[in-house]
N, C-alpha and C. Protein backbone atom coordinates (compact mmCIF):
# COMPACT_ATOMS: atom_id res chain seq x y z
N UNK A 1 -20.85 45.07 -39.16
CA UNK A 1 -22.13 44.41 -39.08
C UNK A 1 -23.15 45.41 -38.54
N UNK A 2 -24.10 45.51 -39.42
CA UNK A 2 -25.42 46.49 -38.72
C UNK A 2 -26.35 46.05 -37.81
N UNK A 3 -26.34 46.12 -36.99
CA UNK A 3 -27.42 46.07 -35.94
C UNK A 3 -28.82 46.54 -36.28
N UNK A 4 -29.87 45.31 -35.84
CA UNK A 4 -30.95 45.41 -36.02
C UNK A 4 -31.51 46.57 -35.80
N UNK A 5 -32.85 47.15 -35.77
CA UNK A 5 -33.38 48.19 -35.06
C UNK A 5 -34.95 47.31 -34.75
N UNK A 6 -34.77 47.54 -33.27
CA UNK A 6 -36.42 47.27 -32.83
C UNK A 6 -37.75 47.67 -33.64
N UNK A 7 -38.66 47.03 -33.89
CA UNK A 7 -39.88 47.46 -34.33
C UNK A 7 -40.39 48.27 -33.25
N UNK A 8 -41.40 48.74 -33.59
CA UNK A 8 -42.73 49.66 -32.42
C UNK A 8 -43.23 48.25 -31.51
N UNK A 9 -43.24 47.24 -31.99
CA UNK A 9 -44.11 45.92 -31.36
C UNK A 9 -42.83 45.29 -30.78
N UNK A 10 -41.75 45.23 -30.73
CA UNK A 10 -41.08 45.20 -30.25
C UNK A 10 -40.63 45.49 -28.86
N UNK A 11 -40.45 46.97 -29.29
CA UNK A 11 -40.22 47.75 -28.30
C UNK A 11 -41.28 47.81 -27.34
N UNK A 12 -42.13 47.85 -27.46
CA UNK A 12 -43.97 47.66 -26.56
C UNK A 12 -43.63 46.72 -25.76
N UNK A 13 -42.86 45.37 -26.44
CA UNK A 13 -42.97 44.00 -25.30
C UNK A 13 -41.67 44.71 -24.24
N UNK A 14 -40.96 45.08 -24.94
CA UNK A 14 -39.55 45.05 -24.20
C UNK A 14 -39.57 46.13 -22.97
N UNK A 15 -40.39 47.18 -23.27
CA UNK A 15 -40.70 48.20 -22.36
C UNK A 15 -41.67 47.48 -21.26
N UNK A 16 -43.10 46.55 -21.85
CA UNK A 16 -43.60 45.83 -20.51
C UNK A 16 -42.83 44.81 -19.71
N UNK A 17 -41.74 44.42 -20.37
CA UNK A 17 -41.06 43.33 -19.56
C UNK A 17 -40.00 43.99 -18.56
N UNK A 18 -39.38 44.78 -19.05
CA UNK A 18 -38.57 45.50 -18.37
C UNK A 18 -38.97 46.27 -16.91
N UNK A 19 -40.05 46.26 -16.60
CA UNK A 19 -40.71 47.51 -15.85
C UNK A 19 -41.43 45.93 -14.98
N UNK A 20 -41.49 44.82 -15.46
CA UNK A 20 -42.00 43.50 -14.33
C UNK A 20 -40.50 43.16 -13.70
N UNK A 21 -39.68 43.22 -14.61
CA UNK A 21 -38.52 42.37 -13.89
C UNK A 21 -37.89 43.27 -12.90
N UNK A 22 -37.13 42.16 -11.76
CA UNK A 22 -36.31 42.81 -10.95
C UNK A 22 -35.05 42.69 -11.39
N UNK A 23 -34.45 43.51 -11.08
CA UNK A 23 -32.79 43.51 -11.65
C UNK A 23 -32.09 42.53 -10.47
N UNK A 24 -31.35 41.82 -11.14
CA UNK A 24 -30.22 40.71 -10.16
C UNK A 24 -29.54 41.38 -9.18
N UNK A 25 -28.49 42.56 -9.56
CA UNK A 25 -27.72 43.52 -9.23
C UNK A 25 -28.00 45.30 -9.08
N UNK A 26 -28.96 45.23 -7.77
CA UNK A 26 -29.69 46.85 -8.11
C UNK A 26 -28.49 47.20 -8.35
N UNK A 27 -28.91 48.81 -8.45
CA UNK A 27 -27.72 49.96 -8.59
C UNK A 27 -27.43 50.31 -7.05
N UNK A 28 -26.41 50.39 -6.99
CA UNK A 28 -25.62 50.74 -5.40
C UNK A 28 -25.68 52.39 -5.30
N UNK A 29 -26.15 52.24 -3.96
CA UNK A 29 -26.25 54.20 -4.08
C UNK A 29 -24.97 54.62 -3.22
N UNK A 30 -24.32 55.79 -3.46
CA UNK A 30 -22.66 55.57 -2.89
C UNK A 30 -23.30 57.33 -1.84
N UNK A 31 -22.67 56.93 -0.80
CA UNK A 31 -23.06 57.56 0.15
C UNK A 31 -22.28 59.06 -0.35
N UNK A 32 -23.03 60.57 0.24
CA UNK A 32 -23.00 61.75 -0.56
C UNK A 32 -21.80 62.36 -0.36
N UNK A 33 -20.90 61.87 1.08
CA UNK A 33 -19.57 62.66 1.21
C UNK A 33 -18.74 61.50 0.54
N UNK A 34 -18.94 60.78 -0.49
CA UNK A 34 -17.50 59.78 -0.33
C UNK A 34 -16.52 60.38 -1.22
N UNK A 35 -15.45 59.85 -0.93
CA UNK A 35 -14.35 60.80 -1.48
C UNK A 35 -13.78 59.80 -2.57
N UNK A 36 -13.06 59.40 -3.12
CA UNK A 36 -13.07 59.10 -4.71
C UNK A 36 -11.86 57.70 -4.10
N UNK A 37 -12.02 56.37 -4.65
CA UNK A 37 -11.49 55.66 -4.07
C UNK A 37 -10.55 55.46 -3.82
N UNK A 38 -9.36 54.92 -3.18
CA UNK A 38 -7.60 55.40 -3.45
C UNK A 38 -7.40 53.42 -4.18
N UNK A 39 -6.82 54.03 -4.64
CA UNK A 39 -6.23 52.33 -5.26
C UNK A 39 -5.38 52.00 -4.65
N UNK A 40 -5.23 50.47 -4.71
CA UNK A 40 -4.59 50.06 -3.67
C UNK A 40 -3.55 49.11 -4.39
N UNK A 41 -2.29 49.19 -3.92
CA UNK A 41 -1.20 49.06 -4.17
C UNK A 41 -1.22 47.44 -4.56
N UNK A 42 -0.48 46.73 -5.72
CA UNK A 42 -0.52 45.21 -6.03
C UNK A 42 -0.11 44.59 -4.63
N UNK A 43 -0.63 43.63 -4.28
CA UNK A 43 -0.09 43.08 -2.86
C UNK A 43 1.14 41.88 -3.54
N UNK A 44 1.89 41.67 -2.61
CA UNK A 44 3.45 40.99 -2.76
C UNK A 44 2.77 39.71 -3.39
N UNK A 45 3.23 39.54 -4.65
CA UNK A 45 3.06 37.72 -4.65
C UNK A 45 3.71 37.04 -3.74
N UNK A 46 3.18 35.53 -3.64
CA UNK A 46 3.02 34.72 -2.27
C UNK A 46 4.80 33.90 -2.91
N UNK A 47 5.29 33.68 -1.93
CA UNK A 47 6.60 33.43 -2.50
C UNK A 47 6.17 31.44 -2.55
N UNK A 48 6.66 31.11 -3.44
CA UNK A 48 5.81 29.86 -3.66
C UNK A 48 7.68 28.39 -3.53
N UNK A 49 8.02 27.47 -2.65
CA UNK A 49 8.95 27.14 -2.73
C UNK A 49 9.03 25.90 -3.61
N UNK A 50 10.60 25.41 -3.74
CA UNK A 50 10.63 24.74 -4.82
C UNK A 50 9.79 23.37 -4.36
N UNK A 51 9.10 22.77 -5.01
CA UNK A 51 9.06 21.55 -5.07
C UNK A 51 10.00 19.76 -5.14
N UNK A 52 9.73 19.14 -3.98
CA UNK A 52 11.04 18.31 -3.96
C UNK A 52 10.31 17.33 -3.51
N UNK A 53 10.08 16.26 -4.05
CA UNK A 53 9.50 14.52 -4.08
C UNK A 53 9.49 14.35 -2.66
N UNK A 54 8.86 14.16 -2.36
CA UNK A 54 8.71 12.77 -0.93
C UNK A 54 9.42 13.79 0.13
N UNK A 55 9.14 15.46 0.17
CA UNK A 55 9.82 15.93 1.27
C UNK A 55 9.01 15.85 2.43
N UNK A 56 7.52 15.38 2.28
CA UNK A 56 6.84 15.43 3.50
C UNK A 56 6.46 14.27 3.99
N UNK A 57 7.14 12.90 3.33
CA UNK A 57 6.49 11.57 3.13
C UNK A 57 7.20 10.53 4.64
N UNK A 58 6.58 10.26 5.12
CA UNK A 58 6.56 9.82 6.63
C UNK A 58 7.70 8.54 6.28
N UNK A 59 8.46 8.00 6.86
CA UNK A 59 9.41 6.97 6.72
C UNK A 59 8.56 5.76 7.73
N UNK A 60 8.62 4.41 6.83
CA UNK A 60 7.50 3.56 8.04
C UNK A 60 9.28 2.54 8.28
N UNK A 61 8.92 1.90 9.25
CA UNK A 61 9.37 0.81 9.56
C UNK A 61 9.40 -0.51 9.06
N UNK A 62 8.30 -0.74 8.54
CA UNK A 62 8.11 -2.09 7.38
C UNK A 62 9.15 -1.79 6.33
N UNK A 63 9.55 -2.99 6.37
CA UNK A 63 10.28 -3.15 4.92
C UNK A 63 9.74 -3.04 3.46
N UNK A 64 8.21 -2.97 3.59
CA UNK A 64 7.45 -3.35 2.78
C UNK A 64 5.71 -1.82 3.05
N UNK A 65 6.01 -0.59 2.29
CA UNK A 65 5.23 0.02 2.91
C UNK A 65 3.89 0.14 2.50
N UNK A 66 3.42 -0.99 1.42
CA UNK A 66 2.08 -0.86 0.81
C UNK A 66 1.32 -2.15 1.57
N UNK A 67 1.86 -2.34 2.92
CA UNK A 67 1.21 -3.99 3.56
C UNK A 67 1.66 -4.00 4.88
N UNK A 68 1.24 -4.53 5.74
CA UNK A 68 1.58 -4.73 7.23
C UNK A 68 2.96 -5.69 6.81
N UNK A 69 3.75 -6.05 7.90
CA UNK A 69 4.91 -6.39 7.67
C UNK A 69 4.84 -8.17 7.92
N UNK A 70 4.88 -8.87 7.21
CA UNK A 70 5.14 -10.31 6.93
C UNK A 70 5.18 -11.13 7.91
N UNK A 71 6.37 -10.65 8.98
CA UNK A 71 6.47 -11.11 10.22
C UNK A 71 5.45 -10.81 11.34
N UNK A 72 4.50 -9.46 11.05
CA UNK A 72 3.77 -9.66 11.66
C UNK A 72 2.50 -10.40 11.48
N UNK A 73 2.13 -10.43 10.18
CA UNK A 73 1.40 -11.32 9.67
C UNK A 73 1.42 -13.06 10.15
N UNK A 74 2.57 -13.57 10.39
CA UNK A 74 3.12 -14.70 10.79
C UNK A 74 2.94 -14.56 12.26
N UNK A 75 3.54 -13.83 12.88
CA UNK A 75 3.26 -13.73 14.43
C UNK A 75 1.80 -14.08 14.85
N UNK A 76 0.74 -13.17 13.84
CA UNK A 76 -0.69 -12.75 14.22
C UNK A 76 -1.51 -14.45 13.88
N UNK A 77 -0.87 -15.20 13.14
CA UNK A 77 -1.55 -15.88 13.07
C UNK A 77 -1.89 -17.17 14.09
N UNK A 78 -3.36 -17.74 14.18
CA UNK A 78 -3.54 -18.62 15.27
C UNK A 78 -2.87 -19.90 15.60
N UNK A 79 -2.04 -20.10 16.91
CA UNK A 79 -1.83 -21.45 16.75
C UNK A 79 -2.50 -22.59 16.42
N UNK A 80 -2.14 -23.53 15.55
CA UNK A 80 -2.81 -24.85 15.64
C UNK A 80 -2.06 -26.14 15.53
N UNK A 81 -1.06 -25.98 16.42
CA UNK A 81 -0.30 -26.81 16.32
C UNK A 81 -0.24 -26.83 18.27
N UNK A 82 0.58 -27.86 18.81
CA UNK A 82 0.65 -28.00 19.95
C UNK A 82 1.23 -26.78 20.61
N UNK A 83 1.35 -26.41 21.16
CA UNK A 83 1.72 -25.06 22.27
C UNK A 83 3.33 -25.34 22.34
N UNK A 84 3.66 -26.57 23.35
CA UNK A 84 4.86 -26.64 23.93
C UNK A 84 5.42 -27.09 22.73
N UNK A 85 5.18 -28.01 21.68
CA UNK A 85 6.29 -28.08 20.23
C UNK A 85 6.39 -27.09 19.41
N UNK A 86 5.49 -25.74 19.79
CA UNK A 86 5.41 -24.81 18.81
C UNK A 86 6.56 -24.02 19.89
N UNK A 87 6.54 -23.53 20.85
CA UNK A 87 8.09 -23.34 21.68
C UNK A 87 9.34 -23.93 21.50
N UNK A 88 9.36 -25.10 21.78
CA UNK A 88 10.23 -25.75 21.18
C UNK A 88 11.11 -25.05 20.04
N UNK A 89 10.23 -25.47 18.64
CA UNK A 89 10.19 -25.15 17.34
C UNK A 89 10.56 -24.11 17.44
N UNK A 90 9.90 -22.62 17.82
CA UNK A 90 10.45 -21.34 17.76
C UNK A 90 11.61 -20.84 18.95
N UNK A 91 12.18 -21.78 19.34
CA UNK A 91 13.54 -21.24 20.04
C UNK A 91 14.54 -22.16 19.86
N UNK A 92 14.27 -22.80 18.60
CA UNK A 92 15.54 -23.62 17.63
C UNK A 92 15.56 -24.59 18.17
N UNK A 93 15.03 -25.58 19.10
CA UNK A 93 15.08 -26.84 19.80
C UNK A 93 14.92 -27.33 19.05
N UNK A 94 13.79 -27.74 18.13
CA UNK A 94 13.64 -28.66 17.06
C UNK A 94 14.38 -28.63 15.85
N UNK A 95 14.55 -29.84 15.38
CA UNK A 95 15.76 -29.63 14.23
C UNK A 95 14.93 -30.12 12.90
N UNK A 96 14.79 -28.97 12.15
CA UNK A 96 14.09 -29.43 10.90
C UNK A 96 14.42 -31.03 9.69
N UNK A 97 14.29 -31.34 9.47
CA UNK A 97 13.80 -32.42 8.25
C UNK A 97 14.26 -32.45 7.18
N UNK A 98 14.31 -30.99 6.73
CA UNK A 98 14.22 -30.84 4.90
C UNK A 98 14.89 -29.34 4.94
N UNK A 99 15.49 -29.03 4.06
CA UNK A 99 15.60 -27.15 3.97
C UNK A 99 15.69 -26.68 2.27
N UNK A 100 14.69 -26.56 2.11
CA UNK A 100 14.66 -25.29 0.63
C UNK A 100 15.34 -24.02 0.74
N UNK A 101 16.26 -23.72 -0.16
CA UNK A 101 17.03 -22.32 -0.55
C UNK A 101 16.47 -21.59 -1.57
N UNK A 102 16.05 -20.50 -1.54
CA UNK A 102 15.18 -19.78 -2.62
C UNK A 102 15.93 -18.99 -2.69
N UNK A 103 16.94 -18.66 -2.09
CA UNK A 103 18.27 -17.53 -2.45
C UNK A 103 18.39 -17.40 -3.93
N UNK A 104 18.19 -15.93 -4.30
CA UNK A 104 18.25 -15.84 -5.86
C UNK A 104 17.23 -16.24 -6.71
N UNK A 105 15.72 -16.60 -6.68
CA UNK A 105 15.33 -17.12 -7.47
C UNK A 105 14.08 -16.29 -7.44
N UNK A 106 13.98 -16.29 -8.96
CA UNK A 106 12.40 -15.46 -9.31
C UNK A 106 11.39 -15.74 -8.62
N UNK A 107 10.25 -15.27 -8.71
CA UNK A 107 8.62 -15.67 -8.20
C UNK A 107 8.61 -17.02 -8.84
N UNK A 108 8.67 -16.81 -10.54
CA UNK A 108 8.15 -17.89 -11.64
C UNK A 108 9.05 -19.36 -11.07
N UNK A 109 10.22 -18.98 -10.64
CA UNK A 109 10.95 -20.64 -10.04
C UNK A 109 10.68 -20.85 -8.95
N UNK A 110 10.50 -20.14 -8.06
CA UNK A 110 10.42 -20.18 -6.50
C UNK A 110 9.16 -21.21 -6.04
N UNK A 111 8.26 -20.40 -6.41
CA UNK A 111 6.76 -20.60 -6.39
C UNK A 111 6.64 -22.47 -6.76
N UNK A 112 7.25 -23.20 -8.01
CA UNK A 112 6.99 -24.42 -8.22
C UNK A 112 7.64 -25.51 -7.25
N UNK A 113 9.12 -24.68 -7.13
CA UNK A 113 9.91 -25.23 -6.11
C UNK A 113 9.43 -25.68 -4.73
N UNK A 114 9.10 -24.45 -4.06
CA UNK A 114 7.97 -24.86 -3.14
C UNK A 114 7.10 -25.83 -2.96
N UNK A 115 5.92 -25.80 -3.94
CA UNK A 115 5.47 -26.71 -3.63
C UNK A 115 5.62 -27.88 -3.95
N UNK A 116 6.55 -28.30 -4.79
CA UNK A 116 6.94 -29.62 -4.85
C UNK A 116 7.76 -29.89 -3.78
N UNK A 117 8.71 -29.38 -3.01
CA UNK A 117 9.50 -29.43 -1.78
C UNK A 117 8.55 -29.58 -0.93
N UNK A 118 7.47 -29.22 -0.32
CA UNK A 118 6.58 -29.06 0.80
C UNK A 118 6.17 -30.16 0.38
N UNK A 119 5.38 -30.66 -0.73
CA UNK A 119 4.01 -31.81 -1.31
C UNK A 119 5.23 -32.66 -0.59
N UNK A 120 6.27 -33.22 -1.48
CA UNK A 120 7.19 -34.01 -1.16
C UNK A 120 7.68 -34.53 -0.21
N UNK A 121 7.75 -33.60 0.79
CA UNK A 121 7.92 -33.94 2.29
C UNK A 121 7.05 -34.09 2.80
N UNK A 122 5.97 -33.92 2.79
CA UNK A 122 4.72 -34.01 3.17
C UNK A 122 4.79 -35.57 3.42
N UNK A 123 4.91 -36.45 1.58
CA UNK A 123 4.79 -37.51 1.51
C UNK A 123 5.78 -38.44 2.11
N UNK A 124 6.80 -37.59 2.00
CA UNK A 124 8.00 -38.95 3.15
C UNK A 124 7.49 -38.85 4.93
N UNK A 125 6.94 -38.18 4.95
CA UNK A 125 6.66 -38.15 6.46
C UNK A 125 7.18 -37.51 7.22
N UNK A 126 8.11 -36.42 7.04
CA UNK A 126 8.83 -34.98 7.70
C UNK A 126 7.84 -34.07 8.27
N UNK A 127 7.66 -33.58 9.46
CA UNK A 127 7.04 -32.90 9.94
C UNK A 127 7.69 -31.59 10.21
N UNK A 128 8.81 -30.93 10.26
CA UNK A 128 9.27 -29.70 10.16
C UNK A 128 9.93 -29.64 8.95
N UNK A 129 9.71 -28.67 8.19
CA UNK A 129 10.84 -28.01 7.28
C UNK A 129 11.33 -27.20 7.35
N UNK A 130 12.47 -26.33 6.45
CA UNK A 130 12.62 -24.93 6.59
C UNK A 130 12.78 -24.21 5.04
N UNK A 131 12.14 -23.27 4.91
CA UNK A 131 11.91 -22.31 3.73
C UNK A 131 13.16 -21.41 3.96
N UNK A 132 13.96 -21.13 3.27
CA UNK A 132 14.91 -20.36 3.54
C UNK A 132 14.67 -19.04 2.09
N UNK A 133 13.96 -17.77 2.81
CA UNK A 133 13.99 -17.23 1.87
C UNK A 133 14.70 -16.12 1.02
N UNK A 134 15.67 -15.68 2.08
CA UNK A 134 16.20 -14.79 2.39
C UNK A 134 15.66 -13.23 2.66
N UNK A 135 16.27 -11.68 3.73
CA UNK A 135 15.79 -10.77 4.07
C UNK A 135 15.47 -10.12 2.75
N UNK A 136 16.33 -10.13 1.66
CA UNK A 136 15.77 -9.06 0.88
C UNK A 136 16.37 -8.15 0.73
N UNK A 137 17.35 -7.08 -0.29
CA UNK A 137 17.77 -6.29 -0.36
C UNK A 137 17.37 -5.18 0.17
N UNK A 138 18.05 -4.30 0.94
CA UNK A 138 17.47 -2.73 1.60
C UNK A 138 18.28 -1.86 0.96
N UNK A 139 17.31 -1.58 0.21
CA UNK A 139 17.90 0.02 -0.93
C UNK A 139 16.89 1.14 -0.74
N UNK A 140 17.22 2.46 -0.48
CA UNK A 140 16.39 3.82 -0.63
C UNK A 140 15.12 3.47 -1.89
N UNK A 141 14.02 4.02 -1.37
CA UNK A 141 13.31 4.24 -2.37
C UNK A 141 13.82 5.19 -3.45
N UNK A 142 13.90 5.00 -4.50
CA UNK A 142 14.26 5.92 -5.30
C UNK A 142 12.91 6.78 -6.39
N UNK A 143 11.42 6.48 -6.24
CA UNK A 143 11.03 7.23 -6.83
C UNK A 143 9.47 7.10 -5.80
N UNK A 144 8.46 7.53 -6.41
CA UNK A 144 7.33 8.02 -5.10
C UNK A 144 6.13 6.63 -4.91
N UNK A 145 6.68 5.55 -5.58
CA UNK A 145 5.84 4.39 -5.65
C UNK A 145 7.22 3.69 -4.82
N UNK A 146 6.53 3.18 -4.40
CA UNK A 146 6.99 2.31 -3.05
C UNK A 146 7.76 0.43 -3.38
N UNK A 147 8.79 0.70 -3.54
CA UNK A 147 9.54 -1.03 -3.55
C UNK A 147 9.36 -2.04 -2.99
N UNK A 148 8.73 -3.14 -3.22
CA UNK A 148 8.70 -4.28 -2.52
C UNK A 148 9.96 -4.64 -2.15
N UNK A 149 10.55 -4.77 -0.81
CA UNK A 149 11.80 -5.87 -0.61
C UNK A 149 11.65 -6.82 -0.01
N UNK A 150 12.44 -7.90 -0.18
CA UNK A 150 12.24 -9.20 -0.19
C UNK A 150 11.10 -9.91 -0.53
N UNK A 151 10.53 -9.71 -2.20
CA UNK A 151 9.15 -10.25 -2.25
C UNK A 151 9.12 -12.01 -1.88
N UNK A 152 10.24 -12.53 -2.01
CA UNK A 152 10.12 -14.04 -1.65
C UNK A 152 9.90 -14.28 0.01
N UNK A 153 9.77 -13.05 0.50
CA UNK A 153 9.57 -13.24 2.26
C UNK A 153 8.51 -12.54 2.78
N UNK A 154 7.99 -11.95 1.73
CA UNK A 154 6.68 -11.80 1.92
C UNK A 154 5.83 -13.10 1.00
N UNK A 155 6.24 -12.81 -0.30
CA UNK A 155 5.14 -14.03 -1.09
C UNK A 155 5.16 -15.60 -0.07
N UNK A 156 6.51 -15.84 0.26
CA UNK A 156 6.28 -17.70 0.34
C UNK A 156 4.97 -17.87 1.56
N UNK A 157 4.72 -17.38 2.66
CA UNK A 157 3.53 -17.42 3.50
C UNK A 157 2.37 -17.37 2.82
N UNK A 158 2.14 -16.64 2.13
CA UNK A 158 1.12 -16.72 1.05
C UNK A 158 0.46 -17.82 0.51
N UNK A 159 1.87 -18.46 -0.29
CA UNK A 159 1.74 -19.34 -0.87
C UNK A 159 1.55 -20.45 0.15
N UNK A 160 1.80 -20.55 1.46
CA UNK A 160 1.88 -21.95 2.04
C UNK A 160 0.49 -21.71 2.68
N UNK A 161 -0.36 -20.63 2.32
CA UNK A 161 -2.04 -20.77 2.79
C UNK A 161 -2.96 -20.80 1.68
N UNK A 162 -2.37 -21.43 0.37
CA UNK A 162 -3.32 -21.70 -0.83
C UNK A 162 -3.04 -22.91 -1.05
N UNK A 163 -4.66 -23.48 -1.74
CA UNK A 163 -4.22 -24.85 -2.64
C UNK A 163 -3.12 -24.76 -3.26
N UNK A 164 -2.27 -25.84 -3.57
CA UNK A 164 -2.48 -26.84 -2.70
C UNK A 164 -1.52 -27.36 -1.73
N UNK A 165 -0.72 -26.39 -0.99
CA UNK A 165 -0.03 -25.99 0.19
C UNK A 165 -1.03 -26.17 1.70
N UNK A 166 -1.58 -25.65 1.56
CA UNK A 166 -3.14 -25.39 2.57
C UNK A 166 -3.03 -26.61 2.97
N UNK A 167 -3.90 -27.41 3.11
CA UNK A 167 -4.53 -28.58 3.19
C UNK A 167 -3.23 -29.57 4.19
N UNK A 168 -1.50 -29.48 3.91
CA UNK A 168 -0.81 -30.48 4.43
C UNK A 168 0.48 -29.54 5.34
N UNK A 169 -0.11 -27.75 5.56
CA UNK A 169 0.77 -26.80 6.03
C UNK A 169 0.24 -27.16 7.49
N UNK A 170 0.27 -26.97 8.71
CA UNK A 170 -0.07 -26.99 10.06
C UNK A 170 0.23 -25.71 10.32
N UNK A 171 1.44 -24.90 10.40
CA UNK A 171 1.77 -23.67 11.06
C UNK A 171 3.18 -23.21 10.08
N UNK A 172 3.08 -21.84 10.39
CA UNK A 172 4.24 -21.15 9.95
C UNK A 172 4.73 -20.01 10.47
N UNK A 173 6.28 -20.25 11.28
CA UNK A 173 6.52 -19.42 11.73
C UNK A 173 7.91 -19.44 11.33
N UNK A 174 7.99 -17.57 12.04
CA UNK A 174 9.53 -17.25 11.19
C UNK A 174 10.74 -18.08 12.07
N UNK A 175 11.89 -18.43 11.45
CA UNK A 175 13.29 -19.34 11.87
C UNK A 175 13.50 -19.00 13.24
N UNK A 176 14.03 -19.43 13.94
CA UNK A 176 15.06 -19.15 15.01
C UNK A 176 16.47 -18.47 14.66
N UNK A 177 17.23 -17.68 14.79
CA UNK A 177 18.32 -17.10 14.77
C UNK A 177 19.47 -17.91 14.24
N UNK A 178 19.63 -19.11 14.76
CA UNK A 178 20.51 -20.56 14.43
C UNK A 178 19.92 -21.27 13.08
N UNK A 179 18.77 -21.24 12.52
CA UNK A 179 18.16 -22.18 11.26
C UNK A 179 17.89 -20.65 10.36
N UNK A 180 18.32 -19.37 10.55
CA UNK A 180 17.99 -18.25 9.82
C UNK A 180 17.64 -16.97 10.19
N UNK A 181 16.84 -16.74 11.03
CA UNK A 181 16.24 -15.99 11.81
C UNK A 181 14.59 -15.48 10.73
N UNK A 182 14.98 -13.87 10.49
CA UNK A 182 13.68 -13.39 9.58
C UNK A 182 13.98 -13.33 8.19
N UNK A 183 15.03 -14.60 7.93
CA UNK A 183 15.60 -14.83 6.46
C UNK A 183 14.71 -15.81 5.90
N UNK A 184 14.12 -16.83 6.92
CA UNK A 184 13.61 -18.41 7.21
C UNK A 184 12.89 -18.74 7.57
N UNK A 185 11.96 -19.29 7.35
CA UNK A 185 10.66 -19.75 7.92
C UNK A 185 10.67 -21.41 8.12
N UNK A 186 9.89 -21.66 9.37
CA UNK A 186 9.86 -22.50 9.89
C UNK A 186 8.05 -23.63 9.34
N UNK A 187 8.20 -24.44 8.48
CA UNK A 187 7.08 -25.03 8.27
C UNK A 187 6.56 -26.38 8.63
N UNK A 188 5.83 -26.68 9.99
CA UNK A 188 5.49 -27.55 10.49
C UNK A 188 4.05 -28.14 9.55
N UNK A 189 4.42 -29.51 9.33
CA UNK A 189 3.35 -29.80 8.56
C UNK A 189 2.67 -31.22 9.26
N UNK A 190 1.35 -31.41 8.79
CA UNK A 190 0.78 -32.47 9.04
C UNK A 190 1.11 -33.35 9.04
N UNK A 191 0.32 -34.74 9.65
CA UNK A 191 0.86 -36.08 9.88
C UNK A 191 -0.10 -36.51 8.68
């Protein structure tokens, strides 16, 4: 490919422009004794180690590490039930009414079960029940997203603070040791 050649009118602009502008990068003036540069040797590549999943990943205590832990959630919440029957109640004195087993069962069955068990008792006039949900399998995480265990002992609290659970729940706290312990929940309901 041939390269243009400047005109005379050309060259006229290019010579006045050149002689206004400042250069970005003057020319560096290299001091008069310097001696000629020594090159310098490749430096060591950085030794780089293997890569291995979850080697720096903190181990929590929750059974459950994308959420505060269930039981504390239950603990944290306000009494509104009497003081001394809520003692009672949480050191197995009181003897529940009714007991649901959710041992083994999906969200999709669990979930209806519930609240027809709760509505139900509600309507015979039982004021304690017990949710039995069980702890929940404890297996290693096996990949870098985090396992829910025991979602039926985290979900059922949930569920007993939505329509239309809400409205005939009073309190919920986890079993006593003798009716389950943190397998079981304890559901005192309205009059």
């Amino acid at each position: 490919m041939r390269r243009r050649r400047l005109t005379p009118e050309d060259q006229d602009i290019w010579s006045r422009y050149t002689r206004t502008a400042e250069a970005l990068d003057p020319p560096r003036q290299e001091p008069l004794d310097a001696s000629p540069p020594v090159p310098n040797p490749d430096p060591p590549a950085p030794q780089v180690r293997p890569f291995r999943l979850g080697e720096r990943a903190k181990m929590r205590n929750s059974s459950h590490a994308l959420a505060p832990s269930i039981a504390e959630e239950v603990r944290a919440a306000p009494l509104r039930m009497d003081a001394k029957a809520h003692k009672r109640m949480t050191s197995g004195k009181l003897r529940p009414e009714g007991k649901l087993d959710l041992h083994g069962m999906t969200l999709e069955q669990a979930h209806p079960e519930l609240t027809h068990f709760v509505l139900m008792s509600h309507a015979a006039g039982k004021r304690l029940v017990i949710v039995v949900t069980g702890k929940g399998k404890s297996r290693p995480a096996e990949g870098p997203i985090p396992a829910r265990l025991g979602v039926l002992k985290h979900q059922v609290p949930q569920w007993l603070r939505m329509a239309p659970l809400a409205p005939v729940v009073l309190q919920v706290s986890e079993a006593h040791r003798r009716h389950g312990g943190s397998g079981a929940y304890y559901v005192y309901l309205r009059r």
